[in-house]
Protein backbone atom coordinates (compact mmCIF):
# COMPACT_ATOMS: atom_id res chain seq x y z
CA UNK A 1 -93.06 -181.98 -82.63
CA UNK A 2 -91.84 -178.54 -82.72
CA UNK A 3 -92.20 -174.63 -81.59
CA UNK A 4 -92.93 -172.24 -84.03
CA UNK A 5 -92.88 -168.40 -83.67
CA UNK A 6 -96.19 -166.72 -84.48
CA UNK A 7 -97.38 -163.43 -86.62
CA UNK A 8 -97.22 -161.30 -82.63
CA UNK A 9 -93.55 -161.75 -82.58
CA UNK A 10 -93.83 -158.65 -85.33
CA UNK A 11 -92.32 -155.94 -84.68
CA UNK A 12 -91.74 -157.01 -81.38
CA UNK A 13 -88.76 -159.28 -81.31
CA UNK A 14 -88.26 -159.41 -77.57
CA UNK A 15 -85.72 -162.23 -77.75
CA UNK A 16 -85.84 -163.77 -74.46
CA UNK A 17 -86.61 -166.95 -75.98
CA UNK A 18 -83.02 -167.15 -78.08
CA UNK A 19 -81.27 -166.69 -74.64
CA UNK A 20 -82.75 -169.82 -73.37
CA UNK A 21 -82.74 -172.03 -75.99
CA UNK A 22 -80.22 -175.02 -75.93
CA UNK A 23 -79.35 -175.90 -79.44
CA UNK A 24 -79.50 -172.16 -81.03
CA UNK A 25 -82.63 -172.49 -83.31
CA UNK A 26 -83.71 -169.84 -83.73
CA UNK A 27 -83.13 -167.33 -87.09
CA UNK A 28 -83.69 -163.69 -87.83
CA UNK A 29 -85.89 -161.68 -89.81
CA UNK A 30 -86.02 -157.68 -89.59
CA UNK A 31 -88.79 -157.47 -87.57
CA UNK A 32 -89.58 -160.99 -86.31
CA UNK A 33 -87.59 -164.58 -85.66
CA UNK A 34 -88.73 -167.84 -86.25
CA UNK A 35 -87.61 -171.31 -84.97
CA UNK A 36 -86.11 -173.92 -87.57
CA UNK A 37 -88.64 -177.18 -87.05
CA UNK A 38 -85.63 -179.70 -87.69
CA UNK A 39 -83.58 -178.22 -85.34
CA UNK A 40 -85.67 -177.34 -82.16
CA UNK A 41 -85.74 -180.66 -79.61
CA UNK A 42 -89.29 -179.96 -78.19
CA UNK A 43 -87.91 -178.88 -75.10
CA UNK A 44 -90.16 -175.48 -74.57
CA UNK A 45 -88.00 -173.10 -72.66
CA UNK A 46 -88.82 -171.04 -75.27
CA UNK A 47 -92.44 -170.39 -74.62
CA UNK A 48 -92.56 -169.28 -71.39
CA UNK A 49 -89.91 -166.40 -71.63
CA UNK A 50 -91.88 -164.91 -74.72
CA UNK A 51 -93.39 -161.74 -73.33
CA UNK A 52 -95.88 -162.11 -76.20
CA UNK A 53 -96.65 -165.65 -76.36
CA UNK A 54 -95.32 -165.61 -80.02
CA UNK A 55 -94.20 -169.27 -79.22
CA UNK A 56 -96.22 -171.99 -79.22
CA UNK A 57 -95.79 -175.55 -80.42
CA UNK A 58 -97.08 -176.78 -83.44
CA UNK A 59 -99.48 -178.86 -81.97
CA UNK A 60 -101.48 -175.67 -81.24
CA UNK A 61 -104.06 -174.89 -83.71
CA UNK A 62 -103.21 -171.46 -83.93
CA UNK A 63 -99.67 -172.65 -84.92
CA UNK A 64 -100.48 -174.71 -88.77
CA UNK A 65 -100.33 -171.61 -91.13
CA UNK A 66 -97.26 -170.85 -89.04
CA UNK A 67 -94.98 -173.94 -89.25
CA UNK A 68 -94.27 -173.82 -93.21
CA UNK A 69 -93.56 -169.94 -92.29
CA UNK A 70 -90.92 -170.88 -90.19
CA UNK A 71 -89.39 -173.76 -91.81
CA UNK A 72 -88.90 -170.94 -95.12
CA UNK A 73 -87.42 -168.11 -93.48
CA UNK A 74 -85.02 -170.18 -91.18
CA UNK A 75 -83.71 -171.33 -94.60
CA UNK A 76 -82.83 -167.70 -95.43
CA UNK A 77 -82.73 -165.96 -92.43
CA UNK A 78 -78.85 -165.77 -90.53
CA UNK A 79 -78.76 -167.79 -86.73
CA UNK A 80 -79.10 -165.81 -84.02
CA UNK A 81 -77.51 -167.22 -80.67
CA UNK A 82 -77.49 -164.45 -78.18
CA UNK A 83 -80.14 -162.04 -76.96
CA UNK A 84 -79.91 -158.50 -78.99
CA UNK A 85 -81.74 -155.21 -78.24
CA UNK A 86 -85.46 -155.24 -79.05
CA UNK A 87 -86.75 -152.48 -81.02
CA UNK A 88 -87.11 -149.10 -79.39
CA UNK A 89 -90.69 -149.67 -80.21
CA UNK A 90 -91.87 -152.99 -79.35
CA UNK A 91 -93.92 -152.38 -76.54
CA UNK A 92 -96.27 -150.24 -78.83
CA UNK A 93 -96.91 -153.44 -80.91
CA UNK A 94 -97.14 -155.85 -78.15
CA UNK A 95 -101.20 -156.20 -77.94
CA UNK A 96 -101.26 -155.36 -81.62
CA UNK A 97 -103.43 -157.96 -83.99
CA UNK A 98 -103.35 -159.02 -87.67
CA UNK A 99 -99.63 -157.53 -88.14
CA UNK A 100 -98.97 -160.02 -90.74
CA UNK A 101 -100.36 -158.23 -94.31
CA UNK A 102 -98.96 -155.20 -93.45
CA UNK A 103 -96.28 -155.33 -91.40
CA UNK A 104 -94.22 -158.35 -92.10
CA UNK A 105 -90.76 -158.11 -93.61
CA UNK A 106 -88.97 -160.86 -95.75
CA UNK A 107 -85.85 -159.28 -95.09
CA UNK A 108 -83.26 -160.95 -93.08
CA UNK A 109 -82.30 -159.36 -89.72
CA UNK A 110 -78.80 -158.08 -89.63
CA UNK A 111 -75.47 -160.38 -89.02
CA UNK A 112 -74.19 -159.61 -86.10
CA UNK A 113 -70.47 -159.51 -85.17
């Protein structure tokens, strides 16, 4: 079993959850992250800290259409181990719905350091 990071995390990209997480798996898009399934241990310290609840594991139902997501971009997408800013806007997308068709971005987020 494994997390995976869900279409709210768009736009929002809080990143609580990468401060928590114990074996850095988590990678970074633009405007959203997503959690590498071979990496992440099942331990869910993740899931609570998302302000969002982007996070779930892929148990969930809701999570299916979002595990092959993940697995692709963390491919592609640079490591992120340490808590950046979130975007000056994130709390205006927060409680926004269906951000995936028009507001997703394939483009990695920028290397830091």
């Amino acid at each position: 079993m494994t997390y995976v990071v869900k279409e709210s995390c768009i736009k929002c990209k809080y990143m609580d959850c990468v401060e928590v997480c114990p074996v850095d798996c988590f990678y970074e898009g633009e405007n959203m992250l997503v959690i590498h399934p071979d990496e992440c241990i099942d331990c869910g310290v993740c899931e609570p800290e998302c302000p969002v609840e982007a996070i779930v594991p892929d148990s969930d139902p809701s999570a299916e259409k979002w595990l092959a997501h993940n697995r692709d971009f963390s491919t592609t997408w640079p490591n992120i181990t340490r808590k950046g800013e979130a975007p000056a806007d994130a709390d205006a997308w927060k409680d926004v719905q269906d951000k995936f068709a028009q507001h997703f971005s394939a483009n990695p987020g920028k290397k830091k350091g």
